[in-house]
C-alpha atoms as a PDB file:
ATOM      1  CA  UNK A   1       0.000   0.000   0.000  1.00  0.00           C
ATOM      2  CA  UNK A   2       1.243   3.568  -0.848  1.00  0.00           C
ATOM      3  CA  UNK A   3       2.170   5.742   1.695  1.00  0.00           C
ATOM      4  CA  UNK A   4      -0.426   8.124   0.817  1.00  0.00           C
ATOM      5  CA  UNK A   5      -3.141   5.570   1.009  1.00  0.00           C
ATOM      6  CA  UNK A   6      -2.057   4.701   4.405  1.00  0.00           C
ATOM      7  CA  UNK A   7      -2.647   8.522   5.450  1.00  0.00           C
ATOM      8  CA  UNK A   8      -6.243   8.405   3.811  1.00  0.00           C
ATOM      9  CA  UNK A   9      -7.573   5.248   5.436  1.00  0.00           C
ATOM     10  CA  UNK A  10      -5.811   6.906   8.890  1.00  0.00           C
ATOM     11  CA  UNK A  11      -7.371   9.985   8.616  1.00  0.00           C
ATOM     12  CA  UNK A  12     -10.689   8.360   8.026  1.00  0.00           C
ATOM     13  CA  UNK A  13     -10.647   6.590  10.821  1.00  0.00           C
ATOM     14  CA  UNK A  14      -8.992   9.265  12.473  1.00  0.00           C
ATOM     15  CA  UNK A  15     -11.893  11.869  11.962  1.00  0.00           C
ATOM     16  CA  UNK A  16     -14.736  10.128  12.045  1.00  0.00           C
ATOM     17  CA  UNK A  17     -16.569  11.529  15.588  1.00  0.00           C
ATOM     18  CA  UNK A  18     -19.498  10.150  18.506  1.00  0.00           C
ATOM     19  CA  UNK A  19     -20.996  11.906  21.628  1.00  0.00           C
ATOM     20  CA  UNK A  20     -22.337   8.434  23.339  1.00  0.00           C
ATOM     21  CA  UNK A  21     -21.767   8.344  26.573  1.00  0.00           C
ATOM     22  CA  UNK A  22     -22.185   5.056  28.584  1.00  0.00           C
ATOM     23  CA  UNK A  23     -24.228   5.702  31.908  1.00  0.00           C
ATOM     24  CA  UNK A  24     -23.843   3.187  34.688  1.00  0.00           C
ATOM     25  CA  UNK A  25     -26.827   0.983  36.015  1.00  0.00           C
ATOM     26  CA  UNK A  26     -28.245   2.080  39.405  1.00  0.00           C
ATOM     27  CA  UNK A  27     -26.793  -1.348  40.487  1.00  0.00           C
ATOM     28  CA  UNK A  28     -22.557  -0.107  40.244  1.00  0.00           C
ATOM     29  CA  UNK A  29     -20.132  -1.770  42.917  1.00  0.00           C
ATOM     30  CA  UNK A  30     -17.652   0.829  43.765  1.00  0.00           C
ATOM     31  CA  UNK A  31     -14.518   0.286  45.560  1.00  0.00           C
ATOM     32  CA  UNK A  32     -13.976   1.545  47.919  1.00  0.00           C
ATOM     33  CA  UNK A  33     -17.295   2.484  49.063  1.00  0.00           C
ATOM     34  CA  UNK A  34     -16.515   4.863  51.454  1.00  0.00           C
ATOM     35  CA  UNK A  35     -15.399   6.988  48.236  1.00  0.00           C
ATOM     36  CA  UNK A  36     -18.559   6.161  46.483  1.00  0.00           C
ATOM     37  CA  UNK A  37     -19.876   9.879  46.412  1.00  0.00           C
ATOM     38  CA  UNK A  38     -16.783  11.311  45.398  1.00  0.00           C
ATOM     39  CA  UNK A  39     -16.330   8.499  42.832  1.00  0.00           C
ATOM     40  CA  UNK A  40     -19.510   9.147  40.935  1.00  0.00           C
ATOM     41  CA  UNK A  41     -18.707  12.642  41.205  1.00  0.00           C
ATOM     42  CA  UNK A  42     -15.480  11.717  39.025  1.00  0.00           C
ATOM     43  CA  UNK A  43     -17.294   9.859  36.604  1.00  0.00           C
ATOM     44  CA  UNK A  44     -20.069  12.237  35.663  1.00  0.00           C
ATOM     45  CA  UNK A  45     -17.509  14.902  35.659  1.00  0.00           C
ATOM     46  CA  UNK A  46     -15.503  12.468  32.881  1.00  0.00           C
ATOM     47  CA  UNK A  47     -18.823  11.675  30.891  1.00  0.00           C
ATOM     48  CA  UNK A  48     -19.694  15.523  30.636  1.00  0.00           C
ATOM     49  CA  UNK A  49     -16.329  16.802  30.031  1.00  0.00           C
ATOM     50  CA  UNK A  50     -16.253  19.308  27.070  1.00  0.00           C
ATOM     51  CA  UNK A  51     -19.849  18.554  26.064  1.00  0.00           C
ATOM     52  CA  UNK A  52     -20.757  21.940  25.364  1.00  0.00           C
ATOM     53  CA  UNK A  53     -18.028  21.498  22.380  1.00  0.00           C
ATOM     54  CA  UNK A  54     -20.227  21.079  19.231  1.00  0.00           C
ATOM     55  CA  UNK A  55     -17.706  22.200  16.352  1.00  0.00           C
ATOM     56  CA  UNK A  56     -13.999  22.682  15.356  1.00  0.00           C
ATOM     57  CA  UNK A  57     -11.473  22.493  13.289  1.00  0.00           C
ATOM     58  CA  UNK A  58      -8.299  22.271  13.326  1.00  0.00           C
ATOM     59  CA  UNK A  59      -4.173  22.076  11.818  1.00  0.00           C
ATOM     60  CA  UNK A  60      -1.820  19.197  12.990  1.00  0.00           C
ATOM     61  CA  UNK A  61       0.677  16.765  11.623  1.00  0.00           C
ATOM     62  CA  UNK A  62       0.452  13.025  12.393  1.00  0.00           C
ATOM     63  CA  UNK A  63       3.155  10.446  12.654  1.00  0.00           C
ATOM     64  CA  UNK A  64       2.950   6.752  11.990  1.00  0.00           C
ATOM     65  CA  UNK A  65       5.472   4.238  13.302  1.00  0.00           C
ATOM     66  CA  UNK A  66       5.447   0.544  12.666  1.00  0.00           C
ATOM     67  CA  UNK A  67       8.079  -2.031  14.852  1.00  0.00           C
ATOM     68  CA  UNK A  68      10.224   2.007  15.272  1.00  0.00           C
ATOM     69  CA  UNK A  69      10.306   2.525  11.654  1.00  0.00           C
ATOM     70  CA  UNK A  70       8.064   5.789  10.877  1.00  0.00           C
ATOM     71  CA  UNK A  71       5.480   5.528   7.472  1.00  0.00           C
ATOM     72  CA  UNK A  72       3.984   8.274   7.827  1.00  0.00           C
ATOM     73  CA  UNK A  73       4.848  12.190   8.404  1.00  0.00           C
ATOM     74  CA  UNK A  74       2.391  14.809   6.473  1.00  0.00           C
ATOM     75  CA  UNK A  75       0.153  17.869   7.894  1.00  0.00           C
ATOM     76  CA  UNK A  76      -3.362  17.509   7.625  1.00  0.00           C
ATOM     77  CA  UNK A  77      -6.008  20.415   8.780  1.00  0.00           C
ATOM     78  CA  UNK A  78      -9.830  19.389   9.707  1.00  0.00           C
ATOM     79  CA  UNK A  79     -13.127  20.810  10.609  1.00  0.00           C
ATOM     80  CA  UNK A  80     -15.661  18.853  12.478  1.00  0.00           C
ATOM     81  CA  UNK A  81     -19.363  18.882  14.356  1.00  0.00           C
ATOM     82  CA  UNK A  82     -20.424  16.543  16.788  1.00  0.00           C
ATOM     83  CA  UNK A  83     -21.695  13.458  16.203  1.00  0.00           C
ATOM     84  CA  UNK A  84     -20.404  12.735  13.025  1.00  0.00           C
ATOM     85  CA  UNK A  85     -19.511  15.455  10.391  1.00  0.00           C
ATOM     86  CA  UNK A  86     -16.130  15.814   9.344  1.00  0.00           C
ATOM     87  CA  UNK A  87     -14.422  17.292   6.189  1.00  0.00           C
ATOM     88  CA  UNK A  88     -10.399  16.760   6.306  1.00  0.00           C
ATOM     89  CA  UNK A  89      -7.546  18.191   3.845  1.00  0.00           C
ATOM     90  CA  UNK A  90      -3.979  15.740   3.873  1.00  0.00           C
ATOM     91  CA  UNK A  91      -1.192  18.530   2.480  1.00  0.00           C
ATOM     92  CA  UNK A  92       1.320  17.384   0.561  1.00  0.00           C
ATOM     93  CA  UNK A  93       3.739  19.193  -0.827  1.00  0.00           C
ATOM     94  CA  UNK A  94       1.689  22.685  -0.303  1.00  0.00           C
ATOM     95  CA  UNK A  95      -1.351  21.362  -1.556  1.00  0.00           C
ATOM     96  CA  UNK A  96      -4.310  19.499  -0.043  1.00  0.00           C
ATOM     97  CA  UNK A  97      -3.933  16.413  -2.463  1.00  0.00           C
ATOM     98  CA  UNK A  98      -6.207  14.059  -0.311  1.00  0.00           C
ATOM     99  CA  UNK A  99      -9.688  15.037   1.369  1.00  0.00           C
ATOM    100  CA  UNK A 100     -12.305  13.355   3.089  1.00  0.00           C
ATOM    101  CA  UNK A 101     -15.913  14.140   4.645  1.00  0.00           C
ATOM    102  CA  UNK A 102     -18.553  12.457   6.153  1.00  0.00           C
ATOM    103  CA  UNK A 103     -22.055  13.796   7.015  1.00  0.00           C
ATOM    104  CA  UNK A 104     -22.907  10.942   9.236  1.00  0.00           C
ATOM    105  CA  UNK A 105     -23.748   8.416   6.557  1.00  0.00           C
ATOM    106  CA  UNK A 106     -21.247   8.221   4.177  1.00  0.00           C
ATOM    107  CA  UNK A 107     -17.484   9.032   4.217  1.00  0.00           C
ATOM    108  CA  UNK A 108     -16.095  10.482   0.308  1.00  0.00           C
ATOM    109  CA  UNK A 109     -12.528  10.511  -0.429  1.00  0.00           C
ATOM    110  CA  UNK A 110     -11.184  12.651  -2.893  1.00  0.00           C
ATOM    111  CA  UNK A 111      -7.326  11.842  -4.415  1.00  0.00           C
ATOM    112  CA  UNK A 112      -5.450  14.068  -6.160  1.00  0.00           C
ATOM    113  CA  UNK A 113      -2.073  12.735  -7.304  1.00  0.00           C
ATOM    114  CA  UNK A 114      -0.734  14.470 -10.538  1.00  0.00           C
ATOM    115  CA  UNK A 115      -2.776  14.681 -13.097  1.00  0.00           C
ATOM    116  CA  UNK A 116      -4.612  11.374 -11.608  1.00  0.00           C
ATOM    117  CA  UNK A 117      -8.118  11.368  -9.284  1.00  0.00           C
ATOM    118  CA  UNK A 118      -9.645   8.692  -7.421  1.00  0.00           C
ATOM    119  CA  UNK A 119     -13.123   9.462  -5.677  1.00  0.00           C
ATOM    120  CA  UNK A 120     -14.877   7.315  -3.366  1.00  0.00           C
ATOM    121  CA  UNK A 121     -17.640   7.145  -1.268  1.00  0.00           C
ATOM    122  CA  UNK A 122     -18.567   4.211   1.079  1.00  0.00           C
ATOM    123  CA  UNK A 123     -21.173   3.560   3.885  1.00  0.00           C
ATOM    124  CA  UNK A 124     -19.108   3.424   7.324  1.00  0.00           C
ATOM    125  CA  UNK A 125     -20.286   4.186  11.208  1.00  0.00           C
ATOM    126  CA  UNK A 126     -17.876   4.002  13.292  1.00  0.00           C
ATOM    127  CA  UNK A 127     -14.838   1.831  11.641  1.00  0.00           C
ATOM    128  CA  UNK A 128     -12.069  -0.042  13.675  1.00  0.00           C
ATOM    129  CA  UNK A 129      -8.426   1.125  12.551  1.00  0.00           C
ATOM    130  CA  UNK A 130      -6.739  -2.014  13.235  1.00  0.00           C
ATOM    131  CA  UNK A 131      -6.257  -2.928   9.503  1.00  0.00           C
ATOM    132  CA  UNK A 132      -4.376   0.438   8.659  1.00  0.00           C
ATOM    133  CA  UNK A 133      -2.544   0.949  11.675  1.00  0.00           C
ATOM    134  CA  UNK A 134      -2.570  -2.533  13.743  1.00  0.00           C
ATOM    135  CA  UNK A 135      -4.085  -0.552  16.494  1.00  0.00           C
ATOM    136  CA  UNK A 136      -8.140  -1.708  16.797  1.00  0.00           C
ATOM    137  CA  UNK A 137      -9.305   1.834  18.418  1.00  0.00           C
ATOM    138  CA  UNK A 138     -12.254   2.861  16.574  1.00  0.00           C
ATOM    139  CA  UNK A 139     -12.755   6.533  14.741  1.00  0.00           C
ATOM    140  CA  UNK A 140     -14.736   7.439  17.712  1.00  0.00           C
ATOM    141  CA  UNK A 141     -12.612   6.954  20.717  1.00  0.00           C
ATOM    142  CA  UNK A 142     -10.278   8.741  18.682  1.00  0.00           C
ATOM    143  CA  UNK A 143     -12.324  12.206  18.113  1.00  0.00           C
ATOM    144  CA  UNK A 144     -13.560  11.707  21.796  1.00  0.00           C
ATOM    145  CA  UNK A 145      -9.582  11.532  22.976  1.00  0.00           C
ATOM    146  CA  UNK A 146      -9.188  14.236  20.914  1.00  0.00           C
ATOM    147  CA  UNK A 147     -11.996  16.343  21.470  1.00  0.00           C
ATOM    148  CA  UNK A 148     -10.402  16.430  25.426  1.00  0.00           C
ATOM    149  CA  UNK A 149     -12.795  13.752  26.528  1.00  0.00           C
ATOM    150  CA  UNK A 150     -12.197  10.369  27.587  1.00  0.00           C
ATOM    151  CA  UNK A 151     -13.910   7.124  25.627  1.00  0.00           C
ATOM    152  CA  UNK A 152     -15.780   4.860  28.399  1.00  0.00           C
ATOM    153  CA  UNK A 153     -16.679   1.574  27.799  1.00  0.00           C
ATOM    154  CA  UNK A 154     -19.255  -0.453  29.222  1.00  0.00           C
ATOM    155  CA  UNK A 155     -19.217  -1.349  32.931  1.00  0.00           C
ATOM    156  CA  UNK A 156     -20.767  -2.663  35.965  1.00  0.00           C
ATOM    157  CA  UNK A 157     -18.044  -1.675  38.573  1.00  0.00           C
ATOM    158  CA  UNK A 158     -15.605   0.790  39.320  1.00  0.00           C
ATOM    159  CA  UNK A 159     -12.566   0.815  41.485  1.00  0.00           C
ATOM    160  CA  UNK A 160     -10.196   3.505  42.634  1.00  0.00           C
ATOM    161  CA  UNK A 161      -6.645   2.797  43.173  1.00  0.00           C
ATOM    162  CA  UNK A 162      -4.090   4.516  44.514  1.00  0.00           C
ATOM    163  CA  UNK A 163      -0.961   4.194  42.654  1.00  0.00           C
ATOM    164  CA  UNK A 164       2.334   3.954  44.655  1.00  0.00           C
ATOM    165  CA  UNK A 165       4.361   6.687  46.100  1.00  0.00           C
ATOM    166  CA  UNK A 166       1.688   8.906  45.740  1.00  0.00           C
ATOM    167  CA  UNK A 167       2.025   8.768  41.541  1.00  0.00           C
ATOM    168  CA  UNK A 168      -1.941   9.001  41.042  1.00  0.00           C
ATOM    169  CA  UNK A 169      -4.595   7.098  40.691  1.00  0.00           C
ATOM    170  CA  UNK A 170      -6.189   4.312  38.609  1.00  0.00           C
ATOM    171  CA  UNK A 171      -9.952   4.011  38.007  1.00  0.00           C
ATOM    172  CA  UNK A 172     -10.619   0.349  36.627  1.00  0.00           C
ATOM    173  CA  UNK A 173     -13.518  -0.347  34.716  1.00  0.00           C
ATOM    174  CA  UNK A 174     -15.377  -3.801  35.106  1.00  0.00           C
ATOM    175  CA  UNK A 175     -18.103  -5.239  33.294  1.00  0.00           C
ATOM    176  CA  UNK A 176     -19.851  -7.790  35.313  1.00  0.00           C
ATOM    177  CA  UNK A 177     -18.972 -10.838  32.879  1.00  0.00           C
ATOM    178  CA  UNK A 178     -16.322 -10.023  30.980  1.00  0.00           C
ATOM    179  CA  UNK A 179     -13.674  -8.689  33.695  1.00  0.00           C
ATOM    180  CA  UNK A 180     -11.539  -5.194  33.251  1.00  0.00           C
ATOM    181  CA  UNK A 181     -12.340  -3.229  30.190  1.00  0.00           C
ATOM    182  CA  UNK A 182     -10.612   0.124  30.745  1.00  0.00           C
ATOM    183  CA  UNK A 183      -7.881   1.551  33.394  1.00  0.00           C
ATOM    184  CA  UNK A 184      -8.175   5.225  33.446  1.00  0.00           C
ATOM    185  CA  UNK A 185      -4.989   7.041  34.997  1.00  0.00           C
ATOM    186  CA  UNK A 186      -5.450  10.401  37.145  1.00  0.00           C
ATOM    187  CA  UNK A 187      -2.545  12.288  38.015  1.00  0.00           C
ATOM    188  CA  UNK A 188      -2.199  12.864  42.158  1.00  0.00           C
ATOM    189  CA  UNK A 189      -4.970  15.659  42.485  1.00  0.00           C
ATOM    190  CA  UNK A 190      -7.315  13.381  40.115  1.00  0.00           C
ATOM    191  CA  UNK A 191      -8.138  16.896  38.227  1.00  0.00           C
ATOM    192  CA  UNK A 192      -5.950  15.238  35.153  1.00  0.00           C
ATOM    193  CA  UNK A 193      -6.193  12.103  32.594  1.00  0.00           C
ATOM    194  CA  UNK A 194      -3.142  11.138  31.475  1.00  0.00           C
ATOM    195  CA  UNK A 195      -3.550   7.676  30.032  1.00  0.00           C
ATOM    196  CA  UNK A 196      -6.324   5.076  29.516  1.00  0.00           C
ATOM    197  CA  UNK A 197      -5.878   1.721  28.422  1.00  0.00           C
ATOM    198  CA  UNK A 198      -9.035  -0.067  26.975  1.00  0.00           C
ATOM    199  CA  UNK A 199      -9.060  -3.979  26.891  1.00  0.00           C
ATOM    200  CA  UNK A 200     -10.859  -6.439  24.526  1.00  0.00           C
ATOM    201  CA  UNK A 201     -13.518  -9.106  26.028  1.00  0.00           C
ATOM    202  CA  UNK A 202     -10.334 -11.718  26.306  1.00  0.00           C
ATOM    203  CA  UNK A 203      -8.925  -9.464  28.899  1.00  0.00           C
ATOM    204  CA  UNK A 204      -6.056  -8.563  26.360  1.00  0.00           C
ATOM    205  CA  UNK A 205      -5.145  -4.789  25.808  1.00  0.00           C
ATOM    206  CA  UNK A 206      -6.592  -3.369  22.753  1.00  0.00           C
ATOM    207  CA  UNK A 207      -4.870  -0.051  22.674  1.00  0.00           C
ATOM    208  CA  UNK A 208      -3.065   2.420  24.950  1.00  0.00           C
ATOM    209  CA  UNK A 209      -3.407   6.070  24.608  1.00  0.00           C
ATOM    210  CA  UNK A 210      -1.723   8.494  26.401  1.00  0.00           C
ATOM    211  CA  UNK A 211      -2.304  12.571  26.687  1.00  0.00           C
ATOM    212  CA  UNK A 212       1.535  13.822  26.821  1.00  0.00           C
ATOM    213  CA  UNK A 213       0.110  17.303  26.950  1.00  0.00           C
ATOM    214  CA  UNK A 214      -2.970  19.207  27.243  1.00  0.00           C
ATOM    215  CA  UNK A 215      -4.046  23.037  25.855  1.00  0.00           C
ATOM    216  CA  UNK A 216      -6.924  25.450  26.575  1.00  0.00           C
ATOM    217  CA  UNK A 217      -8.506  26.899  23.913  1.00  0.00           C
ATOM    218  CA  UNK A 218     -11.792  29.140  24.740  1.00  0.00           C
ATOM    219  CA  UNK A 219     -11.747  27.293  28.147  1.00  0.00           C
ATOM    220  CA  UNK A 220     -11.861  24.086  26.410  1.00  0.00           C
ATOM    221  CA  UNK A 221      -9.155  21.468  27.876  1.00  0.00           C
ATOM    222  CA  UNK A 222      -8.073  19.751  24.534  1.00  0.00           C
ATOM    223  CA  UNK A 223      -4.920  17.884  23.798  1.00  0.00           C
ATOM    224  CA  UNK A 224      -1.615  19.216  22.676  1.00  0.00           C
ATOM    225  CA  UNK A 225       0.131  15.668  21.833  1.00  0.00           C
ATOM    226  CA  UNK A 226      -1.918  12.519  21.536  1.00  0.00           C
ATOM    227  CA  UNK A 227      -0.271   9.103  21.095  1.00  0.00           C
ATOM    228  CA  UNK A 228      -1.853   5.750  20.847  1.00  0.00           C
ATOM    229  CA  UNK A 229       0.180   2.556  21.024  1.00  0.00           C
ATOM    230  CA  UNK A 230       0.028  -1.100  21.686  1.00  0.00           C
ATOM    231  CA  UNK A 231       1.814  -4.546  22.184  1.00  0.00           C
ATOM    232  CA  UNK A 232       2.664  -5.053  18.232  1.00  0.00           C
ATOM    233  CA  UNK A 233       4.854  -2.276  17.704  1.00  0.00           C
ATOM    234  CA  UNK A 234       2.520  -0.137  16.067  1.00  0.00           C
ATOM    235  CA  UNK A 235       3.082   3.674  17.230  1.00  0.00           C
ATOM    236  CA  UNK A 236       0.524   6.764  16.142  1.00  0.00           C
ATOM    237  CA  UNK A 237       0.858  10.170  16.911  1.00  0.00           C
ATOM    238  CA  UNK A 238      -1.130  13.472  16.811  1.00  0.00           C
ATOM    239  CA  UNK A 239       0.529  16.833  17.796  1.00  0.00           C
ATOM    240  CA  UNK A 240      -1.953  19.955  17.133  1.00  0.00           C
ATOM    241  CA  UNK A 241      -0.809  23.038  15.961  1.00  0.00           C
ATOM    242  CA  UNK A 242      -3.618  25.233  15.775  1.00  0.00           C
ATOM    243  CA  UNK A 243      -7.436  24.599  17.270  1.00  0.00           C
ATOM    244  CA  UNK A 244     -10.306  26.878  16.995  1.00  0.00           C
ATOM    245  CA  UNK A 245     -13.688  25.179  18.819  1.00  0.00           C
ATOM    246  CA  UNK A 246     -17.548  26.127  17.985  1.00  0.00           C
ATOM    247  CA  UNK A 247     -16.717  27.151  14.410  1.00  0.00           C
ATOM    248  CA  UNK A 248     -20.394  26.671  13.085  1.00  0.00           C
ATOM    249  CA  UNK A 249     -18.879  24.943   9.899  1.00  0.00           C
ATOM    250  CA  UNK A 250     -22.034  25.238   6.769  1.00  0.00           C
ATOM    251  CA  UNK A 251     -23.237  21.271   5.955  1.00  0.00           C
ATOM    252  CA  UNK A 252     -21.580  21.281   2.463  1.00  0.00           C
ATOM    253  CA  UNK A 253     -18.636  21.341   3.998  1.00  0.00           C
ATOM    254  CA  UNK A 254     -19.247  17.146   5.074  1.00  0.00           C
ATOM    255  CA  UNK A 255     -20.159  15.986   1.128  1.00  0.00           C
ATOM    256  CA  UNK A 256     -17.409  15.548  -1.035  1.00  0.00           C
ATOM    257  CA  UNK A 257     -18.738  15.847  -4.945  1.00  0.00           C
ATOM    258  CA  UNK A 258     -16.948  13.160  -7.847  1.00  0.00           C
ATOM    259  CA  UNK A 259     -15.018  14.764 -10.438  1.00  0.00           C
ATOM    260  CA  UNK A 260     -16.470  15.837 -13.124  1.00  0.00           C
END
């Protein structure tokens, strides 16, 4: 696969956005439960973070590494509205050679390489990137990461752990018959997310994804450096340049037209 396919099916992925949030059942085990209160507290603080966030856009670079070897390293700028819209530009060379948009139904891809286009368009939801970047994080936990919130999966019990020598704290996620399925990391004040991991039903870890630095824009908490990981030596990397947030971006801007 060409390099420059690789960024198109990434940025898909990449940009594709969801506002779901998972509430807990009445019926949640906390540990401990003397924290239970204050627990909650940190939870619906987590669910609601940033929801008043309905648009941006945005100008970044991403990085790709695979087993330490990096395949990808272009700019890329992108507008967005919650749930779903998107419209994204890949630049290379100066120009925006690759661009994609979804309305919420349908993601179009538009390819300009030389005097050659390729346009697509395709039904997708909310795809899994695990066959372009051997990371399975869907589009969606992505935009949430990067939108300054935190992806939560489903659960039926929470504890709270202190880490040691007073390093933070880790919030683990259980669902009732399927063990751990996230471990949240707060920083010593638990005011700060700095890393979740999210596992798959087997217990094994799906994907790590850590929040090296954070940035407020319009009082917006939103990430400076994202980077997502995992065990197979696949490495992915978002550092924004520029953010602007409620940009009230027109609905043309999420349909990509063939070429005529």
């Amino acid at each position: 696969m060409k390099w420059y396919r690789v960024i198109i099916l990434l940025t898909a992925g990449f940009l594709l956005a969801s506002c779901a949030f998972f509430k807990p059942s009445q019926e949640l085990e906390i540990t401990p439960a003397a924290q239970a209160p204050e627990i909650r507290n940190l939870l619906a603080t987590l669910q609601t973070k940033n929801d008043t966030l309905k648009s941006f856009k945005g100008i970044g670079k991403i990085k790709l590494w695979k087993n330490g070897s990096i395949q990808v390293d272009q700019r890329l700028a992108w507008i967005g509205e919650k749930p779903v819209q998107l419209s994204i530009a890949v630049w290379i060379s100066g120009h925006p050679a690759i661009k994609l948009a979804t309305d919420g139904k349908w993601l179009y891809y538009l390819e300009t390489h030389g005097q050659d286009t390729v346009f697509k368009k395709f039904s997708a939801s909310d795809p899994s990137l695990k066959q372009i970047i051997s990371i399975p994080i869907t589009s969606s936990d992505i935009v949430m990461l990067l939108g300054g919130g935190i992806p939560i999966r489903k659960f039926n019990s929470v504890d709270l752990i202190e880490e040691n020598a007073g390093n933070g704290y880790v919030m683990v996620l259980k669902e009732r018959w399927w063990g751990i399925r996230q471990k949240i990391y707060f920083d010593p004040n638990r005011s700060q997310v700095h890393q979740i991991d999210v596992f798959d039903r087997s217990g094994s870890l799906k994907y790590r994804a850590k929040i090296e630095n954070m940035q407020s824009v319009s009082g917006y908490q939103v990430p400076f450096r994202l980077r997502i990981t995992n065990n197979a030596g696949a490495d992915f990397q978002l550092d924004v340049d520029q953010y602007w947030t409620n940009v009230n971006p027109p609905a043309a801007a999420f349909v990509l037209a063939p070429p005529e």
